[in-house]
Protein backbone atom coordinates (compact mmCIF):
# COMPACT_ATOMS: atom_id res chain seq x y z
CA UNK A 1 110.76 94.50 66.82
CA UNK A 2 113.77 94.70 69.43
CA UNK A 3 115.43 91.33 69.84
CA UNK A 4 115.04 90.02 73.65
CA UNK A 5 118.74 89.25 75.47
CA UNK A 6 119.46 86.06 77.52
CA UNK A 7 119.40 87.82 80.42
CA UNK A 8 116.22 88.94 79.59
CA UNK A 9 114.58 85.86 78.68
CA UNK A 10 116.25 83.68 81.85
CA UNK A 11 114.49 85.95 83.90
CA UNK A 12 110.85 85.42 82.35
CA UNK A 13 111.76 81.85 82.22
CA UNK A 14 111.58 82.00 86.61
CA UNK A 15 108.39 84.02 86.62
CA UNK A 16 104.74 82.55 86.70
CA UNK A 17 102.39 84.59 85.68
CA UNK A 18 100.49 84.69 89.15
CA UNK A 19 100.19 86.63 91.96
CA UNK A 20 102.76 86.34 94.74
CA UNK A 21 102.62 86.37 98.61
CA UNK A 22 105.18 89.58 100.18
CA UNK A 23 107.96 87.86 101.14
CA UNK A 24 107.86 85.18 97.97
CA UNK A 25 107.85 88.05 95.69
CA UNK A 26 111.27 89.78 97.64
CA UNK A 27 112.53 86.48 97.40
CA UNK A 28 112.16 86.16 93.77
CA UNK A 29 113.04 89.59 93.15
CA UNK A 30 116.34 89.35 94.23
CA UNK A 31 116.95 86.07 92.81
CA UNK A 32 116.25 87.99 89.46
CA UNK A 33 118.54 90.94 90.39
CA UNK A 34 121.23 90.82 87.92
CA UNK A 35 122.03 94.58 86.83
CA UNK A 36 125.73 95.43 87.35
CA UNK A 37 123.90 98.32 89.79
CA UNK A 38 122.44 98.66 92.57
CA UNK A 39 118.65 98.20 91.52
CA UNK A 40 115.21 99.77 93.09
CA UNK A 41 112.13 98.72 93.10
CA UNK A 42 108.45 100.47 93.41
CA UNK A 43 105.73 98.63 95.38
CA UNK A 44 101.77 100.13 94.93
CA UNK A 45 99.71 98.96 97.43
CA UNK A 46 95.58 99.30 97.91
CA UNK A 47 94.16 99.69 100.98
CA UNK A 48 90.74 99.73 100.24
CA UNK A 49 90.38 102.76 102.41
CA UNK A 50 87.13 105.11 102.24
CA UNK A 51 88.74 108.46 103.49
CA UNK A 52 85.51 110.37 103.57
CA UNK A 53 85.43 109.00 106.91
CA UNK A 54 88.06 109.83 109.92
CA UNK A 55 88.21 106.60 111.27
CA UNK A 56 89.71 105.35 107.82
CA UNK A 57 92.08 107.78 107.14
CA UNK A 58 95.63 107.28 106.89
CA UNK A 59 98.63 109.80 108.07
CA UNK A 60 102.17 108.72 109.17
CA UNK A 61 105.51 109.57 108.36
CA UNK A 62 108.23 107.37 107.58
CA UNK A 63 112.58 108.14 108.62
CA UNK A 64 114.59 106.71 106.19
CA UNK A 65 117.66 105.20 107.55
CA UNK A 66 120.14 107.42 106.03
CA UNK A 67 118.21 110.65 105.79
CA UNK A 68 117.75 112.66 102.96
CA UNK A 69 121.30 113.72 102.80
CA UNK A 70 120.02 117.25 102.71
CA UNK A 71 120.56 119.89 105.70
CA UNK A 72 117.13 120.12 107.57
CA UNK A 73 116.60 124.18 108.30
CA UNK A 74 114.27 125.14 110.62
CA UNK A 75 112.56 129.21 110.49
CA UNK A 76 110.61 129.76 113.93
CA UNK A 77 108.34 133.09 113.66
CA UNK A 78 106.33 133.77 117.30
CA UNK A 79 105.73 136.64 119.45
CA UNK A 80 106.79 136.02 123.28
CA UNK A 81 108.02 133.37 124.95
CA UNK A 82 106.62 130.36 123.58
């Protein structure tokens, strides 16, 4: 079995095993941010959400504030004017 570091263990020494309100858990995330990079994290949400019926589905989009940092290219095929 792999040997756990200090860094490691100081970390599971600050967590409770509980669950934790939004902003608590940012909070304690970055308190427990100690990579030498810039580190990401995943969040998985359930909304309970029956989408068999319109009212209860969910569409949106979201910007990110830097983009993509791909070109966006655009092909437009129509007859006419419009």
């Amino acid at each position: 079995m792999a040997k756990i570091s200090k860094r490691t263990r100081s970390i599971q020494a600050k967590l409770e095993n509980k669950e934790y309100k939004g902003l608590a858990a940012l909070k304690l995330l970055k308190e427990m941010a100690t990579a030498k990079f810039v580190e990401s994290a995943e969040a998985h949400i359930s909304l309970k959400l029956d989408t068999k019926y319109a009212d209860q589905q969910l569409r949106t989009t979201l910007v990110l504030p830097k983009g993509t940092g791909k070109n966006v290219r655009i092909a437009v095929v129509a007859e006419g004017e419009k």
